[in-house]
N, C-alpha and C. Protein backbone atom coordinates (compact mmCIF):
# COMPACT_ATOMS: atom_id res chain seq x y z
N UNK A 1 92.87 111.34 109.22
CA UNK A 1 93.95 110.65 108.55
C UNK A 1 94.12 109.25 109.14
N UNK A 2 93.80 108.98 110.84
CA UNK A 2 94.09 107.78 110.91
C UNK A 2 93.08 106.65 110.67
N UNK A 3 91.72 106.90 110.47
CA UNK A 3 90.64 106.62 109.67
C UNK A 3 90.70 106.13 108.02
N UNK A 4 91.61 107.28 107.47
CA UNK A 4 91.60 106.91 106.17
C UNK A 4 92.72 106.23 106.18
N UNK A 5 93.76 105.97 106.67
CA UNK A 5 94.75 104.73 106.65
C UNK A 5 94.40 103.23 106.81
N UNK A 6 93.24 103.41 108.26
CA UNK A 6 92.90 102.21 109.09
C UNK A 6 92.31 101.58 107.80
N UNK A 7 91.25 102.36 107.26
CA UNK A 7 90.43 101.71 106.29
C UNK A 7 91.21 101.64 105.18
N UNK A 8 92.11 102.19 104.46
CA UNK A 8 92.65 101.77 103.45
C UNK A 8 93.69 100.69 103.63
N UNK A 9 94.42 100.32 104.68
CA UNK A 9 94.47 98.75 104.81
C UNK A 9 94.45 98.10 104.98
N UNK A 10 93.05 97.52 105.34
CA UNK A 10 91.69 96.69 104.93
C UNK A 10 91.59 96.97 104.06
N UNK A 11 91.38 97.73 103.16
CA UNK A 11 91.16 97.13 101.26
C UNK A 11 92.34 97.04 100.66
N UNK A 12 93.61 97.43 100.81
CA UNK A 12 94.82 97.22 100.26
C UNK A 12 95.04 95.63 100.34
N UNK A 13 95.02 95.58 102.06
CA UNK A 13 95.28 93.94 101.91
C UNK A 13 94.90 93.50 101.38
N UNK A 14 93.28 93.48 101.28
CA UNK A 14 92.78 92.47 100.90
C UNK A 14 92.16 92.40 99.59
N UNK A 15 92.68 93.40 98.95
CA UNK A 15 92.92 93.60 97.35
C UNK A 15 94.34 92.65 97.04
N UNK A 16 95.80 93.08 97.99
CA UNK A 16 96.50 92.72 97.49
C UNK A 16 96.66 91.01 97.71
N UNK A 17 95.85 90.18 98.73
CA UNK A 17 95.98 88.98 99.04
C UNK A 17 95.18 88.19 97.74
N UNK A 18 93.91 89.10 97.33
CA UNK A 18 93.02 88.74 96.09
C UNK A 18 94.14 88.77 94.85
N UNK A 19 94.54 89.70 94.34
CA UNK A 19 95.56 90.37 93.17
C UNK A 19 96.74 89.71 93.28
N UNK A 20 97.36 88.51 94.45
CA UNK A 20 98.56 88.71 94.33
C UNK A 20 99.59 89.26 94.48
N UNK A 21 99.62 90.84 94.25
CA UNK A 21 100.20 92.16 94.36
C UNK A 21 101.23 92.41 95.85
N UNK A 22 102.50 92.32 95.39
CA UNK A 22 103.16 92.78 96.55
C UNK A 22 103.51 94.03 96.52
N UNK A 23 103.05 94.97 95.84
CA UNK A 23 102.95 96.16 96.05
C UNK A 23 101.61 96.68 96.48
N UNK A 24 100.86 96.11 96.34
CA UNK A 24 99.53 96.57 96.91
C UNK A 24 99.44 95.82 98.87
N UNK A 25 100.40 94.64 98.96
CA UNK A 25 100.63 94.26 99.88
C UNK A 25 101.37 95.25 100.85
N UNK A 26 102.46 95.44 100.29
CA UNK A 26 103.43 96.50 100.57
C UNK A 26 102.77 98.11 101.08
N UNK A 27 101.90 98.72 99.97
CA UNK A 27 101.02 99.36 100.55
C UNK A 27 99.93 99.62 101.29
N UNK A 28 99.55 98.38 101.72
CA UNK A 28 98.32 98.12 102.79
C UNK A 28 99.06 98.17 104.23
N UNK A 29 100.10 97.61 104.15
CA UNK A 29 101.38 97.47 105.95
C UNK A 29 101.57 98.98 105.94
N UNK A 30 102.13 99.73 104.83
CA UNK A 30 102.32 101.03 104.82
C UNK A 30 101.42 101.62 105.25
N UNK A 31 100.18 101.36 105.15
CA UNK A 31 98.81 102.48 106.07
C UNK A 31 98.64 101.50 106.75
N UNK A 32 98.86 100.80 107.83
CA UNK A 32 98.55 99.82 108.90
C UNK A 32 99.89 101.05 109.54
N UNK A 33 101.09 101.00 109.36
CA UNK A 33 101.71 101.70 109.95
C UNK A 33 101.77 103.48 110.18
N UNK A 34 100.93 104.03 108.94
CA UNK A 34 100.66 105.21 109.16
C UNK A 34 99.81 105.49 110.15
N UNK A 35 98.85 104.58 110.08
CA UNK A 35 97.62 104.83 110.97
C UNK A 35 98.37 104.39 112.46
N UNK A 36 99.23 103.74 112.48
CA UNK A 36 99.78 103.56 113.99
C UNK A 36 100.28 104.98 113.81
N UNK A 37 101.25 105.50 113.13
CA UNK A 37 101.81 106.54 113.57
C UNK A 37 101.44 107.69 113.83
N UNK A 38 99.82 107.78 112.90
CA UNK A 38 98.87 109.18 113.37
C UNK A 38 98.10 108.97 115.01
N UNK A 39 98.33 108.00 114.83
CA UNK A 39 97.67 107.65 116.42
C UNK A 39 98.93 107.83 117.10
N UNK A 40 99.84 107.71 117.13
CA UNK A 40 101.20 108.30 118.03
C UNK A 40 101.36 109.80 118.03
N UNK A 41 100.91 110.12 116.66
CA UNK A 41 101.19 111.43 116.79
C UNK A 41 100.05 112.40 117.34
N UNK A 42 98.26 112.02 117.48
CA UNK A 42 97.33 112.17 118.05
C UNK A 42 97.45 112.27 119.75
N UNK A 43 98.24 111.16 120.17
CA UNK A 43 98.84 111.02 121.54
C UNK A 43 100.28 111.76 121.67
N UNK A 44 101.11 112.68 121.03
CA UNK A 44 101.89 112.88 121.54
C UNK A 44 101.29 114.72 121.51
N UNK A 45 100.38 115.46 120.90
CA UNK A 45 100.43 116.32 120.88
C UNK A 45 99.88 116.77 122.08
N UNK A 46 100.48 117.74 122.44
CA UNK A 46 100.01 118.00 123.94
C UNK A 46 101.02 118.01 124.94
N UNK A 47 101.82 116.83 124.92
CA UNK A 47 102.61 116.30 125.31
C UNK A 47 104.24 117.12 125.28
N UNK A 48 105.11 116.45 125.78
CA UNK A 48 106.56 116.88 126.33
C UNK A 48 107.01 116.82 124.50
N UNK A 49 107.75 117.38 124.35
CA UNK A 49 108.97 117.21 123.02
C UNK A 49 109.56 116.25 123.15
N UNK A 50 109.77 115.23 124.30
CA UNK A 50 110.32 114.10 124.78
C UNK A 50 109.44 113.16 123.96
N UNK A 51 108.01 112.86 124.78
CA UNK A 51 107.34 112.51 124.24
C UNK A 51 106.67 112.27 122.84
N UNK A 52 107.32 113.72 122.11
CA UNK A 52 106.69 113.99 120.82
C UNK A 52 107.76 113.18 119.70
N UNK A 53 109.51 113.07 120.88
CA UNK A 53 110.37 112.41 119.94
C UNK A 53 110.42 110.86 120.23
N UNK A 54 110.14 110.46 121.31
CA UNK A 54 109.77 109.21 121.46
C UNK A 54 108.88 108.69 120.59
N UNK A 55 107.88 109.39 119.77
CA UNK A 55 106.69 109.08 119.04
C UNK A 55 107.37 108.85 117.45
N UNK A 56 108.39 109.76 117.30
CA UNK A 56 108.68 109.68 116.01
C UNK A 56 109.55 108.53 115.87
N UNK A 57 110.51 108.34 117.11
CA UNK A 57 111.54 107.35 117.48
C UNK A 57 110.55 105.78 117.28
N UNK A 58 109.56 105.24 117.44
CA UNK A 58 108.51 104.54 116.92
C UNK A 58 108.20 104.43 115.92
N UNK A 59 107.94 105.69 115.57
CA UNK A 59 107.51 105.28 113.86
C UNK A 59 108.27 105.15 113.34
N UNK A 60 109.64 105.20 113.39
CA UNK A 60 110.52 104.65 112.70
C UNK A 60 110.93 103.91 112.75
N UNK A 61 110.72 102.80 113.79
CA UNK A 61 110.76 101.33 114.16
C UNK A 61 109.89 100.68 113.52
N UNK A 62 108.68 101.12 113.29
CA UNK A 62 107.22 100.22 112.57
C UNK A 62 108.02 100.62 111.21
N UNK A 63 108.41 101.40 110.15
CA UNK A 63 108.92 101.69 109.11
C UNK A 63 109.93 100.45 108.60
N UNK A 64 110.74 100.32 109.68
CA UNK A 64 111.98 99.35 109.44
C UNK A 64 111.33 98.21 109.78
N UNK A 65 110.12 97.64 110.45
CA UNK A 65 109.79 96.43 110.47
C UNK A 65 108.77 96.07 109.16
N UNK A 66 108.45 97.12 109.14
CA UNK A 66 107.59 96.98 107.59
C UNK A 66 108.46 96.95 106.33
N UNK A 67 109.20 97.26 106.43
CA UNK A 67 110.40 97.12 105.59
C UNK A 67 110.73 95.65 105.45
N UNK A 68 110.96 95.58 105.94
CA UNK A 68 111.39 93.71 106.46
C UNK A 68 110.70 92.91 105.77
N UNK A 69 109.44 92.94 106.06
CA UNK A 69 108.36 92.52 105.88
C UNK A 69 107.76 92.20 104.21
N UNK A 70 107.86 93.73 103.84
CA UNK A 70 107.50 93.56 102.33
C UNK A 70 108.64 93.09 101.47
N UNK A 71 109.86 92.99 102.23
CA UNK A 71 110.80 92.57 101.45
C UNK A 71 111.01 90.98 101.45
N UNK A 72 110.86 90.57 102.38
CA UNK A 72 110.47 89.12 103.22
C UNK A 72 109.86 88.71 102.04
N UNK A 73 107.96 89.32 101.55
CA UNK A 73 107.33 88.76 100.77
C UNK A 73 107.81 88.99 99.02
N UNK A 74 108.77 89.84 99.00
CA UNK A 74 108.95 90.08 97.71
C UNK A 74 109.76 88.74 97.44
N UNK A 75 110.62 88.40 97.79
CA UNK A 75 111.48 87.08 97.69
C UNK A 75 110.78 85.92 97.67
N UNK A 76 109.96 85.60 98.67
CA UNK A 76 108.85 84.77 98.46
C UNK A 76 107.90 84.39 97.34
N UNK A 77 107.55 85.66 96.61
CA UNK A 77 106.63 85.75 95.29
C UNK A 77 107.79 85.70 94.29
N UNK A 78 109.14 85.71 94.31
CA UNK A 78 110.33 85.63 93.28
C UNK A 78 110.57 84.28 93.27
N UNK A 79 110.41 83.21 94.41
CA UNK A 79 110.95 81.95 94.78
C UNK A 79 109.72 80.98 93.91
N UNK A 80 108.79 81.28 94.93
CA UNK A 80 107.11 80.48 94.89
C UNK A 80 106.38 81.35 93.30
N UNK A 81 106.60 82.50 93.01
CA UNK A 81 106.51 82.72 91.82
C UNK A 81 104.68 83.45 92.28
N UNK A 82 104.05 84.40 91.19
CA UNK A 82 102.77 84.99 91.47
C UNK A 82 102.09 85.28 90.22
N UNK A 83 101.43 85.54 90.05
CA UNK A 83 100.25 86.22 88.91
C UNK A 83 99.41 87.38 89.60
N UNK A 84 100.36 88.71 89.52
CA UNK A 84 99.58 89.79 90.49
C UNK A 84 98.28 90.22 89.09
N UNK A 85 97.70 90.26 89.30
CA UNK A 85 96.25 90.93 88.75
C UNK A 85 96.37 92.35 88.35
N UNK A 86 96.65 92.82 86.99
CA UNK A 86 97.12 94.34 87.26
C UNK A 86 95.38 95.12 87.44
N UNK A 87 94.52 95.27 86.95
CA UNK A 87 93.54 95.55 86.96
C UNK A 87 93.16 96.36 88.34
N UNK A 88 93.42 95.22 89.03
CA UNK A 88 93.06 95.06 90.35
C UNK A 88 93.90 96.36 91.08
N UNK A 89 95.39 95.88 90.97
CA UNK A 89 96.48 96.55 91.01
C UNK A 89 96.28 98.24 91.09
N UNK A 90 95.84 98.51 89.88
CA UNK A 90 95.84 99.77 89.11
C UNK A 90 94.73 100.77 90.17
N UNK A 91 93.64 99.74 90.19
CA UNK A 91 92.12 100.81 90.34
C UNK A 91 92.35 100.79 92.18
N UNK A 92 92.63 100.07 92.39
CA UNK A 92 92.83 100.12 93.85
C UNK A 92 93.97 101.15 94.41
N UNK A 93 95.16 101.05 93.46
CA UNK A 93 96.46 101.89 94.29
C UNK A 93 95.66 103.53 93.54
N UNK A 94 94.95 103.38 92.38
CA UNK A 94 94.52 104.63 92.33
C UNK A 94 93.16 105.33 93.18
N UNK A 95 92.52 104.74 93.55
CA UNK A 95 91.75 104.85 94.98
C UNK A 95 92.41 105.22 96.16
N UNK A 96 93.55 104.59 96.73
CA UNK A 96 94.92 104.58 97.80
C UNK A 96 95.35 106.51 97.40
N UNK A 97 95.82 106.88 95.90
CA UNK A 97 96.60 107.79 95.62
C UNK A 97 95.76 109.08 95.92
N UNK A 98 94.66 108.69 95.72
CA UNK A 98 93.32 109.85 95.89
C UNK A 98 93.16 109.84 97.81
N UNK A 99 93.12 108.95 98.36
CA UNK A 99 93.02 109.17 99.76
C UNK A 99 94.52 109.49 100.43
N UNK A 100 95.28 109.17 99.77
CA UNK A 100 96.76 109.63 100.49
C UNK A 100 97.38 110.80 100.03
N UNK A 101 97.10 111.66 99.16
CA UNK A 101 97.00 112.56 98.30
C UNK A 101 96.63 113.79 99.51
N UNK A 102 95.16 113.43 99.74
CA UNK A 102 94.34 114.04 100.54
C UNK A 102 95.00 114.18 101.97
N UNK A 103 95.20 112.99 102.79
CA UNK A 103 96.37 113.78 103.86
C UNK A 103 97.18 113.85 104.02
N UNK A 104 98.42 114.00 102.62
CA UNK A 104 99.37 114.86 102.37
C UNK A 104 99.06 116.26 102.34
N UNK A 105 97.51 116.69 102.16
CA UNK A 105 97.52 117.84 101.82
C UNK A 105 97.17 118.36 103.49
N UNK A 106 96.25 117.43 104.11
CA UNK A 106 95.89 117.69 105.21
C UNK A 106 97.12 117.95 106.23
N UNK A 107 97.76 117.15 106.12
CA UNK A 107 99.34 117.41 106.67
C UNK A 107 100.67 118.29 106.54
N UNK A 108 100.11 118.73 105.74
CA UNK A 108 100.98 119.41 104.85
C UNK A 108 101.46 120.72 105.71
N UNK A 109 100.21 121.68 106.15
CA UNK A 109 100.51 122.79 107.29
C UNK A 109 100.92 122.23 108.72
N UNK A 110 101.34 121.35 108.50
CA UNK A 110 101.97 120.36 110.17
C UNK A 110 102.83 120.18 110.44
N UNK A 111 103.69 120.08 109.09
CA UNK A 111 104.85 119.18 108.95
C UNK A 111 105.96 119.44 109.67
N UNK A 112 105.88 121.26 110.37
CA UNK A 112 107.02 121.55 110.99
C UNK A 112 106.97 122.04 112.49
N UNK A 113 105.60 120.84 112.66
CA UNK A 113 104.83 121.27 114.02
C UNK A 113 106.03 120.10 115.08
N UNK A 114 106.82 119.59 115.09
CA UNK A 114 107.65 118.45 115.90
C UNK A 114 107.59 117.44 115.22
N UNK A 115 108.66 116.64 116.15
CA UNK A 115 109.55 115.68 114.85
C UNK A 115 107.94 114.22 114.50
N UNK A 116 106.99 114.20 115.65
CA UNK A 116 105.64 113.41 115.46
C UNK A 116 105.22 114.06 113.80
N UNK A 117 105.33 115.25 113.86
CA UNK A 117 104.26 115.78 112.65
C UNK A 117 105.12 115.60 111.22
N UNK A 118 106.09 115.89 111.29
CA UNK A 118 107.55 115.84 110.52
C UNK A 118 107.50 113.89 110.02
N UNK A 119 106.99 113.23 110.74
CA UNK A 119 107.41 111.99 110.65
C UNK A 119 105.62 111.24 109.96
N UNK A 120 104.94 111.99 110.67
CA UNK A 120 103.45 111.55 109.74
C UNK A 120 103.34 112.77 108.22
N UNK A 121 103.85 113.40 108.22
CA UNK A 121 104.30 114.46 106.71
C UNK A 121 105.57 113.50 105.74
N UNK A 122 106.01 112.52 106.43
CA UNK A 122 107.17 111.75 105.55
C UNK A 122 106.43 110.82 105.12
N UNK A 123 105.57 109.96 105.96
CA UNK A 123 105.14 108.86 105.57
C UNK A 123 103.61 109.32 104.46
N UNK A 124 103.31 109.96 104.84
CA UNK A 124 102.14 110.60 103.77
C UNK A 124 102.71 110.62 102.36
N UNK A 125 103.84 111.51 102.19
CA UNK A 125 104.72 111.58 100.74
C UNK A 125 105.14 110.36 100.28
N UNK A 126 105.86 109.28 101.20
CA UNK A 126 105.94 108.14 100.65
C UNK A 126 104.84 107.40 100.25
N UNK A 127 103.50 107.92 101.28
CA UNK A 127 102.46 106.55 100.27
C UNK A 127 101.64 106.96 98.72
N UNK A 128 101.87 108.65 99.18
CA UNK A 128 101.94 108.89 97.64
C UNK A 128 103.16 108.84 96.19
N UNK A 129 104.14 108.54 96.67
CA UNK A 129 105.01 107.94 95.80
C UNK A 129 105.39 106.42 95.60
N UNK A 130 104.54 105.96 96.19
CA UNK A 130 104.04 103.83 96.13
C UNK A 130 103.20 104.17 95.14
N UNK A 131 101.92 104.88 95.51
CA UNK A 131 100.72 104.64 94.93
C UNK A 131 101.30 105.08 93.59
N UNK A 132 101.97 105.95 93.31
CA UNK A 132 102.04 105.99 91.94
C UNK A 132 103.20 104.73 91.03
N UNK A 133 103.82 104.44 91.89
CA UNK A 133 104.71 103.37 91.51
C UNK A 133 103.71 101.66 91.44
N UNK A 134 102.83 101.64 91.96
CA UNK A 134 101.78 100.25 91.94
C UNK A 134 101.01 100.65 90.48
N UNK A 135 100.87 101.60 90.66
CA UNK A 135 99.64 101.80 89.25
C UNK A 135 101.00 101.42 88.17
N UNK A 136 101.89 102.03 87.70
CA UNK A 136 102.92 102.02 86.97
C UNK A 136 102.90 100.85 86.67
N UNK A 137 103.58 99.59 87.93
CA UNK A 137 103.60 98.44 87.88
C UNK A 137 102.64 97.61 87.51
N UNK A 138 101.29 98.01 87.96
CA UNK A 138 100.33 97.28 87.31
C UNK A 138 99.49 97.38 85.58
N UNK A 139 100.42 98.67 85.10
CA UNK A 139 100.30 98.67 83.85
C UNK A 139 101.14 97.93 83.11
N UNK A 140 102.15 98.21 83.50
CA UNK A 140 103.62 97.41 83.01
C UNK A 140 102.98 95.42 83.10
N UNK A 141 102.36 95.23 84.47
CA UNK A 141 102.52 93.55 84.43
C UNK A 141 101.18 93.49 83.40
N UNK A 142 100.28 94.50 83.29
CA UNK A 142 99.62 94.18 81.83
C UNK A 142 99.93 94.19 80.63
N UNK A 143 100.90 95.11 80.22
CA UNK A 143 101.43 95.19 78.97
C UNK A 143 102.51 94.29 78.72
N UNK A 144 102.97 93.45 79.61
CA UNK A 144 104.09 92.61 79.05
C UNK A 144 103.68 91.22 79.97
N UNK A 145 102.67 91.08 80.85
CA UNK A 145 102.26 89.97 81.86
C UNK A 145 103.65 89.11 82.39
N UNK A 146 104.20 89.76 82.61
CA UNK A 146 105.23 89.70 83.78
C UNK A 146 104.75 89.72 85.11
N UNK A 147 105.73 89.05 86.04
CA UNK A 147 105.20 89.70 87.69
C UNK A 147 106.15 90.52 88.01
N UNK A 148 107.36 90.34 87.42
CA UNK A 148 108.15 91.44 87.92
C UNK A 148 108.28 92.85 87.85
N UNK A 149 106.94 93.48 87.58
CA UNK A 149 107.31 95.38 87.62
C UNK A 149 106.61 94.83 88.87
N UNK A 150 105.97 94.05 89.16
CA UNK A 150 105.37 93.79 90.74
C UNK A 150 106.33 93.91 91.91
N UNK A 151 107.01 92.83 91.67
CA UNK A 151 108.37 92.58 92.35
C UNK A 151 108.85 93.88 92.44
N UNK A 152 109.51 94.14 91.48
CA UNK A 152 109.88 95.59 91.45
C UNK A 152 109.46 96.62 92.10
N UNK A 153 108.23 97.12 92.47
CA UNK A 153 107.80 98.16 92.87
C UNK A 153 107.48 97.19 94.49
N UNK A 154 107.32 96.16 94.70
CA UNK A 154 107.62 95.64 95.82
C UNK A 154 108.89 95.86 96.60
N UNK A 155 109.98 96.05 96.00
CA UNK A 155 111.49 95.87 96.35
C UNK A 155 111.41 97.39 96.56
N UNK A 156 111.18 98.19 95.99
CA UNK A 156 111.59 99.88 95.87
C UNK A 156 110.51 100.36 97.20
N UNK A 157 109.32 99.78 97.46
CA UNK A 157 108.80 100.49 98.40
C UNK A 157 109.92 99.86 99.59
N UNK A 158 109.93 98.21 99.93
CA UNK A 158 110.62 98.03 101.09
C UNK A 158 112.36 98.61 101.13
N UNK A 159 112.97 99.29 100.36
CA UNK A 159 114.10 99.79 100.11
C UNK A 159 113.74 101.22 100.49
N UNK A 160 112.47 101.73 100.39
CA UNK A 160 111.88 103.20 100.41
C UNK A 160 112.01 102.88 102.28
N UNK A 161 111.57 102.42 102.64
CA UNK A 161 111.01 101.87 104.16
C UNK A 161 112.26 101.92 104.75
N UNK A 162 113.39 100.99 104.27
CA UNK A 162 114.66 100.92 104.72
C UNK A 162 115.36 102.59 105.03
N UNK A 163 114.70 103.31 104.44
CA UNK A 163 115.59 104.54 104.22
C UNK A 163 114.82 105.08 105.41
N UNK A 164 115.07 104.93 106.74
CA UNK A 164 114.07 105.59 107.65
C UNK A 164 115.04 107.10 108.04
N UNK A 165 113.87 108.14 107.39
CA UNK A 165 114.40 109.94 107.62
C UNK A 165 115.17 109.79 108.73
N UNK A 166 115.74 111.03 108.72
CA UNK A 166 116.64 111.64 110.09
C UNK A 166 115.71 111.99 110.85
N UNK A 167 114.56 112.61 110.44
CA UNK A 167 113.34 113.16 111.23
C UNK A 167 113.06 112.16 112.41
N UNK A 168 113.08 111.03 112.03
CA UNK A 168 112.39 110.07 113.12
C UNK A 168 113.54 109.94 114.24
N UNK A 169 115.08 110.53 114.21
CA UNK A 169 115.62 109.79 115.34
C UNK A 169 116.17 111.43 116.03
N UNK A 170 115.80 112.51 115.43
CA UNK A 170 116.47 113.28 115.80
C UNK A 170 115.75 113.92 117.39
């Protein structure tokens, strides 16, 4: 899982820096931060319950800074204005939905292994509920060539981000 994050954003980004796309932007930080957090949670198993909540207590710090972040750029592409590429958009977050899909499922018998596993089982569900919200959006900015279902699904993931679980502080 932290393999298929690492590598999926490296092509998210740099789909979404090609595309425009602040949802494909939005979802590339989102597996930059999963993959930190499977690697926290790789390093905490084994480890104290201290340790295992210190790990989740993190990932929910990278959550809220990524939050920031994609929201930062959503305003930016509302100000300076964009032409996200839905095409691009579409085939890529549906590539993303097929690999995040996959370790939701992989995660799935974990989820109630400590608040580390609990907190890489949250972020898995959320990048499968982006990925389906980017494809959406990138149909929508084709059918009406708007940027704003972009925006939009830009704003709802960093609002998704903002909402950091109880899991991570408990």
């Amino acid at each position: 899982m932290l393999g298929i994050n690492a590598l999926l954003f490296v092509v998210e980004m740099t789909a979404g820096l090609i595309a425009r796309s602040t949802g494909l932007i939005g979802e590339s930080l989102d597996n930059f931060a999963d993959a930190a957090v499977y690697g926290l949670a790789l390093y905490a198993v084994g480890h104290s319950v201290k340790m295992q909540v210190r790990a989740a207590h993190l990932a929910g710090v990278l959550q809220l800074i990524l939050a920031v972040g994609v929201l930062v750029e959503v305003v930016r592409r509302f100000v300076f204005g964009s032409e996200p590429e839905s095409l691009v958009m579409m085939a890529i977050a549906f590539v993303a939905l097929i690999a995040n899909t996959s370790c939701l499922l992989l995660i799935s018998k974990h989820r109630e292994g400590g608040a580390h596993m609990k907190a890489s089982w949250i972020f898995s569900a959320n990048d499968v509920v982006i990925n389906l919200g980017v494809i959406t959006a990138g149909a929508l900015v084709a059918w009406t060539g708007s940027n704003y279902p972009d925006l939009i699904i830009g704003t709802i993931a960093g609002a998704l981000y903002l909402t950091v679980p109880d899991a991570f502080w408990r």
